[in-house]
PDB file of N, CA and C in Angstrom:
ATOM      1  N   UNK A   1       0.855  -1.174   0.000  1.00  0.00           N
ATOM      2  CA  UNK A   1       0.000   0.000   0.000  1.00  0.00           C
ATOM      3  C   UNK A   1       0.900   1.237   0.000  1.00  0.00           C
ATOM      4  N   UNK A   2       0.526   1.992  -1.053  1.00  0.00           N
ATOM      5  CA  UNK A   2       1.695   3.232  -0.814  1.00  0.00           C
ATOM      6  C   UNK A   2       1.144   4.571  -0.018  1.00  0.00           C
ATOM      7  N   UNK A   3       1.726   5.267   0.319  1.00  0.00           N
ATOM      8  CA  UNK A   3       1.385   6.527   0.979  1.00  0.00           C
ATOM      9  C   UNK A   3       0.112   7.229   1.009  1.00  0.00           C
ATOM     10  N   UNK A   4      -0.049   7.339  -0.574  1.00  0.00           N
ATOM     11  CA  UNK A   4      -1.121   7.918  -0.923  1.00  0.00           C
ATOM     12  C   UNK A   4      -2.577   7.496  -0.404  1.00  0.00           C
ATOM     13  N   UNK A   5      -2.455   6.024  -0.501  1.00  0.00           N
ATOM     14  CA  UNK A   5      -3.513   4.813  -0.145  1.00  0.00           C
ATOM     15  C   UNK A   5      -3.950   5.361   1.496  1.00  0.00           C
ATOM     16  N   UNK A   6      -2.678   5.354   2.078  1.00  0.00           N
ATOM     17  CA  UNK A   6      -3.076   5.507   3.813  1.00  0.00           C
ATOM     18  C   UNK A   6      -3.065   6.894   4.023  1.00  0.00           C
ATOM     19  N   UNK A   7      -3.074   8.032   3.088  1.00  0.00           N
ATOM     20  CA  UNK A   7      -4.068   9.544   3.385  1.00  0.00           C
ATOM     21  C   UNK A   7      -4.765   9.162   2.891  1.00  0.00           C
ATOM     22  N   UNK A   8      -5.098   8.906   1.952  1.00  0.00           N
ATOM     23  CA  UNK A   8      -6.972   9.021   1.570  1.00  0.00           C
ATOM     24  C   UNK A   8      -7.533   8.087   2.389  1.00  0.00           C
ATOM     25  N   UNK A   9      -7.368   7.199   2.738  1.00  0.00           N
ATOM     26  CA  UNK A   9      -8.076   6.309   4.236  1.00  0.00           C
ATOM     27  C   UNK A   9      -8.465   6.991   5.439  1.00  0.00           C
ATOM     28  N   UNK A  10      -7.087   7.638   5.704  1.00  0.00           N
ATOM     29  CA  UNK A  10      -7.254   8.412   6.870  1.00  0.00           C
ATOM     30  C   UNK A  10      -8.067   9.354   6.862  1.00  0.00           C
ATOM     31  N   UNK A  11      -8.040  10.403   6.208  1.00  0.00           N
ATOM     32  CA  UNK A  11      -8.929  11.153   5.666  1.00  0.00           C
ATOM     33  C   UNK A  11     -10.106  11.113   5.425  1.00  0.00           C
ATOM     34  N   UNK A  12     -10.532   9.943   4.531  1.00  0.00           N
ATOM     35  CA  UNK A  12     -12.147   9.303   5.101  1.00  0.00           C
ATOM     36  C   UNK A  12     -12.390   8.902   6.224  1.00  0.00           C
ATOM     37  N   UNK A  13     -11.307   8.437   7.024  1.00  0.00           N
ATOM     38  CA  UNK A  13     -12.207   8.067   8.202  1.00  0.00           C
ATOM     39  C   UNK A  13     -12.326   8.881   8.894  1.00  0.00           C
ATOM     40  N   UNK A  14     -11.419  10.236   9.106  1.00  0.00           N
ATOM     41  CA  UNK A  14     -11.471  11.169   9.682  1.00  0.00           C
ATOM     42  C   UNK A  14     -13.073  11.870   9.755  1.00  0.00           C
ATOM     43  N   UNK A  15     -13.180  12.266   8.310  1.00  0.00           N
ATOM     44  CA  UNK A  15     -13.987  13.013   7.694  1.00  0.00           C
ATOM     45  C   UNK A  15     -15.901  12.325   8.319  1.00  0.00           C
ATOM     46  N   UNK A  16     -15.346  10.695   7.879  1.00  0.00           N
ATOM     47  CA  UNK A  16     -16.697   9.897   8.558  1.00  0.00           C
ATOM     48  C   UNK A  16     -16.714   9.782  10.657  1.00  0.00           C
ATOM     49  N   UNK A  17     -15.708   9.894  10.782  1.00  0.00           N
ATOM     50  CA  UNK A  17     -15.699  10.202  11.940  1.00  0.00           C
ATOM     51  C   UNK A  17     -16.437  11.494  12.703  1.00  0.00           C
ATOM     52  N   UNK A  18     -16.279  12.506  11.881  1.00  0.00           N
ATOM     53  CA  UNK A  18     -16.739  13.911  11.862  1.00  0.00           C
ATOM     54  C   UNK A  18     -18.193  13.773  11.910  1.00  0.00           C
ATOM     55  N   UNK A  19     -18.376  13.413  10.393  1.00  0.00           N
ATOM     56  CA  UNK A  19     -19.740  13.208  10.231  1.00  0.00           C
ATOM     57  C   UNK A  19     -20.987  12.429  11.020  1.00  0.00           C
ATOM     58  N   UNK A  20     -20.364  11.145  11.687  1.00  0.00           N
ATOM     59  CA  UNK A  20     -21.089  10.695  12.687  1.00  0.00           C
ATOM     60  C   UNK A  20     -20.994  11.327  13.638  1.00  0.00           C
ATOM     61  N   UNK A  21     -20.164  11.679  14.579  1.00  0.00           N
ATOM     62  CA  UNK A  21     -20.151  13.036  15.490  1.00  0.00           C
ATOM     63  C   UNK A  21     -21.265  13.985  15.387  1.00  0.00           C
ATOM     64  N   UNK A  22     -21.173  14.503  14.243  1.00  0.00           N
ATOM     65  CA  UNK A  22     -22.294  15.463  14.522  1.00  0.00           C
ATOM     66  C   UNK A  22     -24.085  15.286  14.079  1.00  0.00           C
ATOM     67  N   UNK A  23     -23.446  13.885  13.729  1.00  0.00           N
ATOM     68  CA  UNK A  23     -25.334  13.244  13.269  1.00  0.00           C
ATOM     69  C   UNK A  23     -26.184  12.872  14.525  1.00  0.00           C
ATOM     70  N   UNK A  24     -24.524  11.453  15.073  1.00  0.00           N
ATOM     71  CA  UNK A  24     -25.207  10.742  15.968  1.00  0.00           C
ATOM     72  C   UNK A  24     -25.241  10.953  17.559  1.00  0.00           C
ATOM     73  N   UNK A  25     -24.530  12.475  17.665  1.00  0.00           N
ATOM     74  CA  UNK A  25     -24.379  12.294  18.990  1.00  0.00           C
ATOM     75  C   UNK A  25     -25.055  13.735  19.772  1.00  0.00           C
ATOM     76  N   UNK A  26     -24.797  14.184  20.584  1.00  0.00           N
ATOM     77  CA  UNK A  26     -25.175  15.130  21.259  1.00  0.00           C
ATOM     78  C   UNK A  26     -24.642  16.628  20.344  1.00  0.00           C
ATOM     79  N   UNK A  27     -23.217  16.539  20.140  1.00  0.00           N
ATOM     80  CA  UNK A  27     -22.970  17.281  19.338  1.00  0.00           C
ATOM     81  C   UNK A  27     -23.139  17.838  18.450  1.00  0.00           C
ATOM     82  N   UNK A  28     -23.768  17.514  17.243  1.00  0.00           N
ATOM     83  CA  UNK A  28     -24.257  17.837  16.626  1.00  0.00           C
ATOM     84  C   UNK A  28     -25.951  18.808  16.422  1.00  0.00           C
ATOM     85  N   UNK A  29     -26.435  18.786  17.778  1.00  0.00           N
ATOM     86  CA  UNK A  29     -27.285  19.447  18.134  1.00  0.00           C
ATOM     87  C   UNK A  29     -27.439  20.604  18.996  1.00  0.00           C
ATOM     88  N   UNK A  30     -25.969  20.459  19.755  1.00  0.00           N
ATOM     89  CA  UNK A  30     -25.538  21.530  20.471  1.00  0.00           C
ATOM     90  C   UNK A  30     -25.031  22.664  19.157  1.00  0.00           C
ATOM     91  N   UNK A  31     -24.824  21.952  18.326  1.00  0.00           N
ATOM     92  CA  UNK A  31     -24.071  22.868  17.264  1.00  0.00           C
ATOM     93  C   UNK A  31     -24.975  23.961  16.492  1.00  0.00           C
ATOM     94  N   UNK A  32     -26.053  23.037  15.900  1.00  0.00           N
ATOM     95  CA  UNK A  32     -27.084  23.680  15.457  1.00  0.00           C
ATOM     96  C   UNK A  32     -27.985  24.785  16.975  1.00  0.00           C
ATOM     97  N   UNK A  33     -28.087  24.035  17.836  1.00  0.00           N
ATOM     98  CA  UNK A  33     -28.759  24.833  18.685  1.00  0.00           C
ATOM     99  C   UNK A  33     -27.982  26.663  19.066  1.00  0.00           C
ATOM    100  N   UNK A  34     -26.897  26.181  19.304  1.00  0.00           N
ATOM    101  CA  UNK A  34     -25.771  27.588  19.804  1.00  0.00           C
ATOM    102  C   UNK A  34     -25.491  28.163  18.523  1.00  0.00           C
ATOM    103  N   UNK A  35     -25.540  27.678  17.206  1.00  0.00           N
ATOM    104  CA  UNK A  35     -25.113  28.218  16.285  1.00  0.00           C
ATOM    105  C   UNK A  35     -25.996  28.396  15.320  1.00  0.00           C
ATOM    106  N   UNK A  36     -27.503  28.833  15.445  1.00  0.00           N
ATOM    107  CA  UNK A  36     -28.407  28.284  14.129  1.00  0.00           C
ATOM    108  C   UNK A  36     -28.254  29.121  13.277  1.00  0.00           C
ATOM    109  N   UNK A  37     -27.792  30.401  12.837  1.00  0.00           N
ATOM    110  CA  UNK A  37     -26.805  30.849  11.300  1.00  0.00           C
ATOM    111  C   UNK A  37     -26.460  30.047  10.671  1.00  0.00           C
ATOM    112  N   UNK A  38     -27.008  29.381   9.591  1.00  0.00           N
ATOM    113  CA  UNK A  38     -26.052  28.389   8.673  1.00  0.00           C
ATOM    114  C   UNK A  38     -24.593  28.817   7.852  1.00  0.00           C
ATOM    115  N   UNK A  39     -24.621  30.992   7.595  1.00  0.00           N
ATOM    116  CA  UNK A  39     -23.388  30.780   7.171  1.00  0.00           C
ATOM    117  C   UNK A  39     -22.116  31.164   8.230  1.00  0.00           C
ATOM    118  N   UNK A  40     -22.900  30.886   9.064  1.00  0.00           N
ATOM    119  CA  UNK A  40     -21.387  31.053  10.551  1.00  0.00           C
ATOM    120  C   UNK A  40     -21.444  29.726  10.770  1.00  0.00           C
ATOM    121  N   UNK A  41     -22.214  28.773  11.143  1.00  0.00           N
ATOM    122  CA  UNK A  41     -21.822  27.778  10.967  1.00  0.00           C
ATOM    123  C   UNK A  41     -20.781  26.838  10.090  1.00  0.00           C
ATOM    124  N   UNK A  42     -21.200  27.187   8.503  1.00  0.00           N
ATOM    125  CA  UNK A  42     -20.424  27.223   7.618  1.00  0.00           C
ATOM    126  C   UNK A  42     -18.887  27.686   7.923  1.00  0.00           C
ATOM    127  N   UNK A  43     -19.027  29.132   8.139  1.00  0.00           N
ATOM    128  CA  UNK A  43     -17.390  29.314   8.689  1.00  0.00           C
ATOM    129  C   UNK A  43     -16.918  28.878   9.601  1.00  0.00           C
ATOM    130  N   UNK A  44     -17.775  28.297  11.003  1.00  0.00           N
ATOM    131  CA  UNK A  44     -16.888  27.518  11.718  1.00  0.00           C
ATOM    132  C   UNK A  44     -16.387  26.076  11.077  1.00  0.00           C
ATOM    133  N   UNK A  45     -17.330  25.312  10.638  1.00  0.00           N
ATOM    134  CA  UNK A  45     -16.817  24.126  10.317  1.00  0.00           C
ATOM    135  C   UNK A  45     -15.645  24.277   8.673  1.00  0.00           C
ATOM    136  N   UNK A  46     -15.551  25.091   8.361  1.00  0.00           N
ATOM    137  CA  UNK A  46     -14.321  25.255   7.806  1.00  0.00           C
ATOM    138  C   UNK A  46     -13.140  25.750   8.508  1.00  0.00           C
ATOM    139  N   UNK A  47     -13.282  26.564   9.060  1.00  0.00           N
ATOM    140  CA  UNK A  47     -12.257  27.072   9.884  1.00  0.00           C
ATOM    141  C   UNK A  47     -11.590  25.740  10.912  1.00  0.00           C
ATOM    142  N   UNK A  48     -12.576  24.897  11.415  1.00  0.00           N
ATOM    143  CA  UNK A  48     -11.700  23.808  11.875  1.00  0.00           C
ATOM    144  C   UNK A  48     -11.411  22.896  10.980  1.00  0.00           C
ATOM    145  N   UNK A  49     -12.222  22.737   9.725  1.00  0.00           N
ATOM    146  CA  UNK A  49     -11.305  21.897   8.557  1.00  0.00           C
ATOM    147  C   UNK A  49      -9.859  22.267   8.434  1.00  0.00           C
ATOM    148  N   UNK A  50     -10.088  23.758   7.717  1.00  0.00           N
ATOM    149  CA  UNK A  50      -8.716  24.088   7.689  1.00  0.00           C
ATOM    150  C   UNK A  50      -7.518  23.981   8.709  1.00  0.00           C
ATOM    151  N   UNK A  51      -8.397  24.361   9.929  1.00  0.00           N
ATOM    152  CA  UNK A  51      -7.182  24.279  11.373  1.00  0.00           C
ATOM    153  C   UNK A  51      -6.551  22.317  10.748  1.00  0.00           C
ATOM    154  N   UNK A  52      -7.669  21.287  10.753  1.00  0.00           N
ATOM    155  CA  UNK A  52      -7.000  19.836  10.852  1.00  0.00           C
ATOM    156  C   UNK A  52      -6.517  19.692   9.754  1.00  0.00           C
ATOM    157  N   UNK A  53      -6.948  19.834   8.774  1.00  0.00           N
ATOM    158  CA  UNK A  53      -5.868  19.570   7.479  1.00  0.00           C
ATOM    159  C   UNK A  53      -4.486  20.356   7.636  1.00  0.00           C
ATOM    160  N   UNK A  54      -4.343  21.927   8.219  1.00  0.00           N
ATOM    161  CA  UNK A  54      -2.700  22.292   8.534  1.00  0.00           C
ATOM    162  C   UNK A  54      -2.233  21.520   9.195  1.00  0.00           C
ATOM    163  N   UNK A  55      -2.857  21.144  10.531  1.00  0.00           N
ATOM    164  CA  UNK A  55      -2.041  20.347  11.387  1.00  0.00           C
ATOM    165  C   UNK A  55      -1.766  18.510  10.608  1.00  0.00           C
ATOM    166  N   UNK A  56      -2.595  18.058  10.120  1.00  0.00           N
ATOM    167  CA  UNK A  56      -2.265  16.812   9.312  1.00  0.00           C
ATOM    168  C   UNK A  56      -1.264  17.366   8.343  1.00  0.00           C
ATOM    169  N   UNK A  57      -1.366  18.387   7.637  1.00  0.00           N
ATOM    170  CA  UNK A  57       0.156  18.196   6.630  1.00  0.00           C
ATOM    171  C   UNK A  57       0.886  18.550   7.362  1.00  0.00           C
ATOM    172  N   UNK A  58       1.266  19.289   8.416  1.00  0.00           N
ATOM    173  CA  UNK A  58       2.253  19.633   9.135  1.00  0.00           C
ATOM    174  C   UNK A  58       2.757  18.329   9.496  1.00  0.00           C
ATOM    175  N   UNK A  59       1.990  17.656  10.078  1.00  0.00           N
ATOM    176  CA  UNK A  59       2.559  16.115  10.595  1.00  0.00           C
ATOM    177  C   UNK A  59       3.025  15.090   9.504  1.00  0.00           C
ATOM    178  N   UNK A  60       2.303  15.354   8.475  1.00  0.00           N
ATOM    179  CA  UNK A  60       2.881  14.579   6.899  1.00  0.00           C
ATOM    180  C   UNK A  60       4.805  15.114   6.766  1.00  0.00           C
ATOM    181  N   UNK A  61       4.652  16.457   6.720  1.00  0.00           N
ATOM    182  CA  UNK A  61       6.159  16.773   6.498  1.00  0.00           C
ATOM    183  C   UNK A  61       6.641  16.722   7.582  1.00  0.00           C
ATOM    184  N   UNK A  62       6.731  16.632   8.966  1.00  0.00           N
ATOM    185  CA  UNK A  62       7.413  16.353   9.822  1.00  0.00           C
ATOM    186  C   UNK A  62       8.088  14.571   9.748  1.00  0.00           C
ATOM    187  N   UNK A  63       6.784  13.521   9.113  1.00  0.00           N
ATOM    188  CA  UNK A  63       7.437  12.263   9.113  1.00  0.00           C
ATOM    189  C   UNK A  63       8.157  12.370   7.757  1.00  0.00           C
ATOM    190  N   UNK A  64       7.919  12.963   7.102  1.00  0.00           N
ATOM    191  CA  UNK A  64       8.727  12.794   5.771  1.00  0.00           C
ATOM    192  C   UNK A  64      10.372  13.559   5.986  1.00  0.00           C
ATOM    193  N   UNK A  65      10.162  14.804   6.641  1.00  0.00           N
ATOM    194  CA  UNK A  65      11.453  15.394   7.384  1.00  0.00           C
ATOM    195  C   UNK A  65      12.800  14.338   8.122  1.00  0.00           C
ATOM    196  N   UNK A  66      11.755  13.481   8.957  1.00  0.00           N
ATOM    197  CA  UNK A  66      12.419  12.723  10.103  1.00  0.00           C
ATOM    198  C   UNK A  66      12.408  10.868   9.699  1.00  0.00           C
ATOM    199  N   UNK A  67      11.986  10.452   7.914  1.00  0.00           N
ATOM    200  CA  UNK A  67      11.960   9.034   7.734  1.00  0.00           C
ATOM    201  C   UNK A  67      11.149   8.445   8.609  1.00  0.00           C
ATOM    202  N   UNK A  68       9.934   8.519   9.164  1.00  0.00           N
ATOM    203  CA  UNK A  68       9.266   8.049   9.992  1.00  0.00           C
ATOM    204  C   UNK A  68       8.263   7.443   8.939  1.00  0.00           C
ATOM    205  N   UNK A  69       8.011   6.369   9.092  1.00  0.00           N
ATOM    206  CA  UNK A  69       6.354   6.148   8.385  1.00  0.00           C
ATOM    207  C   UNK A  69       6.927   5.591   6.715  1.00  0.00           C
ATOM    208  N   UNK A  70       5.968   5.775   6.169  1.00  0.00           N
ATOM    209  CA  UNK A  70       6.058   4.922   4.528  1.00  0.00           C
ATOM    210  C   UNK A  70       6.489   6.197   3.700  1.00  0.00           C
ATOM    211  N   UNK A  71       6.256   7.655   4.520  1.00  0.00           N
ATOM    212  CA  UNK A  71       6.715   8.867   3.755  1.00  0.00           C
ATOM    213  C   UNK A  71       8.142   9.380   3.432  1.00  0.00           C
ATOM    214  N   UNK A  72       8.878   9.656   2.245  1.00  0.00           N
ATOM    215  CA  UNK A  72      10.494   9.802   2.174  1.00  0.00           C
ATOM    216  C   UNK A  72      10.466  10.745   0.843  1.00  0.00           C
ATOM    217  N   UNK A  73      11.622  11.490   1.162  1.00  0.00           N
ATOM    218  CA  UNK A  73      11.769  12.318  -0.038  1.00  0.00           C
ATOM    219  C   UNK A  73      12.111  11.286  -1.443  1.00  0.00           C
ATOM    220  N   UNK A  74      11.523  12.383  -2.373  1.00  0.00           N
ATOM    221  CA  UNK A  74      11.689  11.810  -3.488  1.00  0.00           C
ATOM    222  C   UNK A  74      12.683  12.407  -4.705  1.00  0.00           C
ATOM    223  N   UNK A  75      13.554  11.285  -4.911  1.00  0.00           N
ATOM    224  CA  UNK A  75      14.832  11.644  -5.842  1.00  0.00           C
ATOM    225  C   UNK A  75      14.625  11.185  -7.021  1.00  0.00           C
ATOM    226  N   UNK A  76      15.018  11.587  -8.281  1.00  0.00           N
ATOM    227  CA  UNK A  76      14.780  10.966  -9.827  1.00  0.00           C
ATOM    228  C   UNK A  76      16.370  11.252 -10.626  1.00  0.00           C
ATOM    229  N   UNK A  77      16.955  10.268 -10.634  1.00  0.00           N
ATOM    230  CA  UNK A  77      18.059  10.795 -11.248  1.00  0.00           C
ATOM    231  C   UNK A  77      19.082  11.378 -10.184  1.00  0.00           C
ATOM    232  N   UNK A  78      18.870  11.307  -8.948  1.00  0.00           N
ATOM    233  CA  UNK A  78      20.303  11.788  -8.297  1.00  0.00           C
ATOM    234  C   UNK A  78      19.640  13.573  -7.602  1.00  0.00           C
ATOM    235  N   UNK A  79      18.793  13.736  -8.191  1.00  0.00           N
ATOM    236  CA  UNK A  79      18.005  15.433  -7.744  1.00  0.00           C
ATOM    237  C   UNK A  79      17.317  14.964  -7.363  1.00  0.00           C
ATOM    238  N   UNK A  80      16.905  15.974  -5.870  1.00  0.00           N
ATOM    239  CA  UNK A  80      16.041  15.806  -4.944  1.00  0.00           C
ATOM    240  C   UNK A  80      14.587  16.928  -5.736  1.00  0.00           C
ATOM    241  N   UNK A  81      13.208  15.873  -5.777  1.00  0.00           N
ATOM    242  CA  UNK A  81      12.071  16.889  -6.254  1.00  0.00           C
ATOM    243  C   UNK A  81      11.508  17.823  -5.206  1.00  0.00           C
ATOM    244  N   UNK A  82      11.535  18.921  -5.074  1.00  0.00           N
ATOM    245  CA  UNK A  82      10.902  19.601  -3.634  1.00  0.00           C
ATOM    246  C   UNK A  82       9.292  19.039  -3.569  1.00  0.00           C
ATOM    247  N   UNK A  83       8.478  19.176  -2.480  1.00  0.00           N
ATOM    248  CA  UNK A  83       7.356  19.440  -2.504  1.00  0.00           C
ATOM    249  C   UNK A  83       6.252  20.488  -3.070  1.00  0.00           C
ATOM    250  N   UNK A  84       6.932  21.727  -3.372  1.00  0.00           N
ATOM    251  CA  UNK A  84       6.373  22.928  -4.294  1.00  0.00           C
ATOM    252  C   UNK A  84       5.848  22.485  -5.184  1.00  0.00           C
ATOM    253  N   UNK A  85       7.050  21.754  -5.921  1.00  0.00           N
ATOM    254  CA  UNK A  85       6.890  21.030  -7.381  1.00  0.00           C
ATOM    255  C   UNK A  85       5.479  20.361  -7.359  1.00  0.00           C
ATOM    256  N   UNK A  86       5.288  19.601  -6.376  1.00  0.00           N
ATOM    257  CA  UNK A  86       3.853  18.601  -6.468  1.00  0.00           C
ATOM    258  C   UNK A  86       2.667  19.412  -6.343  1.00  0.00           C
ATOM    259  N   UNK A  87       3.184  20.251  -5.325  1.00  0.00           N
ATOM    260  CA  UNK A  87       1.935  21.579  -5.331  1.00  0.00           C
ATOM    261  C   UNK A  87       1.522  22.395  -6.236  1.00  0.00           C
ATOM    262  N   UNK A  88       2.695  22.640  -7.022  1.00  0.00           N
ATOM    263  CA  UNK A  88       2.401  23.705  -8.114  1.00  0.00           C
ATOM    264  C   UNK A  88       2.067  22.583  -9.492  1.00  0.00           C
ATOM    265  N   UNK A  89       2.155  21.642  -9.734  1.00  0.00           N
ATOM    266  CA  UNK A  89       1.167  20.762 -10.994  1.00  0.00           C
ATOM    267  C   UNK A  89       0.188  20.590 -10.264  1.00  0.00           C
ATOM    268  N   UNK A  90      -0.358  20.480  -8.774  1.00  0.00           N
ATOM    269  CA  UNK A  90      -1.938  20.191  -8.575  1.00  0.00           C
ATOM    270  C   UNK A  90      -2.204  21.601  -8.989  1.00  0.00           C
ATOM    271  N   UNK A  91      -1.929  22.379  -8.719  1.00  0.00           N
ATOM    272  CA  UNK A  91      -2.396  23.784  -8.865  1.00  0.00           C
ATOM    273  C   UNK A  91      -2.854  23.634 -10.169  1.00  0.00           C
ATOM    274  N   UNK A  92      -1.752  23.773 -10.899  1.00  0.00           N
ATOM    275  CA  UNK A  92      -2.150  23.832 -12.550  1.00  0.00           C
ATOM    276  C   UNK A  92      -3.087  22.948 -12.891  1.00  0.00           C
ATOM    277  N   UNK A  93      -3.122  21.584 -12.562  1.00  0.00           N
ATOM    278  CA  UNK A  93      -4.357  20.465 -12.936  1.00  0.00           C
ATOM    279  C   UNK A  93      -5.589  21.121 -12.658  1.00  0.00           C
ATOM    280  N   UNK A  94      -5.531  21.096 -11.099  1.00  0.00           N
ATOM    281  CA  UNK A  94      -6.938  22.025 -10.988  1.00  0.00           C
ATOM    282  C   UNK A  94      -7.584  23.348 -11.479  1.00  0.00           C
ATOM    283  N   UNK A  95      -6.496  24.011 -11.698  1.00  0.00           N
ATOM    284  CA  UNK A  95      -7.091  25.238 -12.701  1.00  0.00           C
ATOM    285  C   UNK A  95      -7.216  24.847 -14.263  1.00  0.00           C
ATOM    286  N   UNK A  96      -6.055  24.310 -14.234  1.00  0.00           N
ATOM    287  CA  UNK A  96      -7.077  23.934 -15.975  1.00  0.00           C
ATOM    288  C   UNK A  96      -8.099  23.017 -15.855  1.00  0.00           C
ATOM    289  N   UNK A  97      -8.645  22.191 -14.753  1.00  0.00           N
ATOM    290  CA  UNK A  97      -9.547  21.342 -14.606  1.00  0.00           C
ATOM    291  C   UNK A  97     -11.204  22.436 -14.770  1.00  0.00           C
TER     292      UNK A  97
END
């Protein structure tokens, strides 16, 4: 299983984790109750998306930093590829997408 395989796992389960949270439990009603604005709501539950996805890539490049985990820099030819590089073709995919 390569890297990629065990973020997008994680990530769903995260995400389904979330989602039952706020279906099946108390939470999810405290949320709506204290918060019934749907577009502040909206900005909170992004605002903590965004907070966990920084802190998950932060922790992605920290094991990739330190060889921890299935994550390792990647060399082609003897040159090291930065991470920018991967960022800046999603960029482009998705805008020309």
């Amino acid at each position: 299983m390569t890297g990629a395989w065990i973020v997008f796992i994680f990530v769903a389960a995260v995400s389904a984790a979330i989602v039952g949270l706020l279906h099946w439990t108390r939470a999810g009603e405290l949320l709506h109750r204290h918060i019934p604005d749907t577009p502040r709501r909206r900005i909170l539950l992004s605002s903590i998306a965004f907070f966990l996805t920084f802190a998950g890539v932060r922790a992605l490049t920290w094991s990739i930093h330190n060889n921890v985990g299935p994550f390792h820099d990647i060399h082609m030819g003897g040159r090291h590829i930065h991470h920018l590089v991967w960022g800046i073709l999603l960029l482009l995919l998705v805008g020309y997408g």
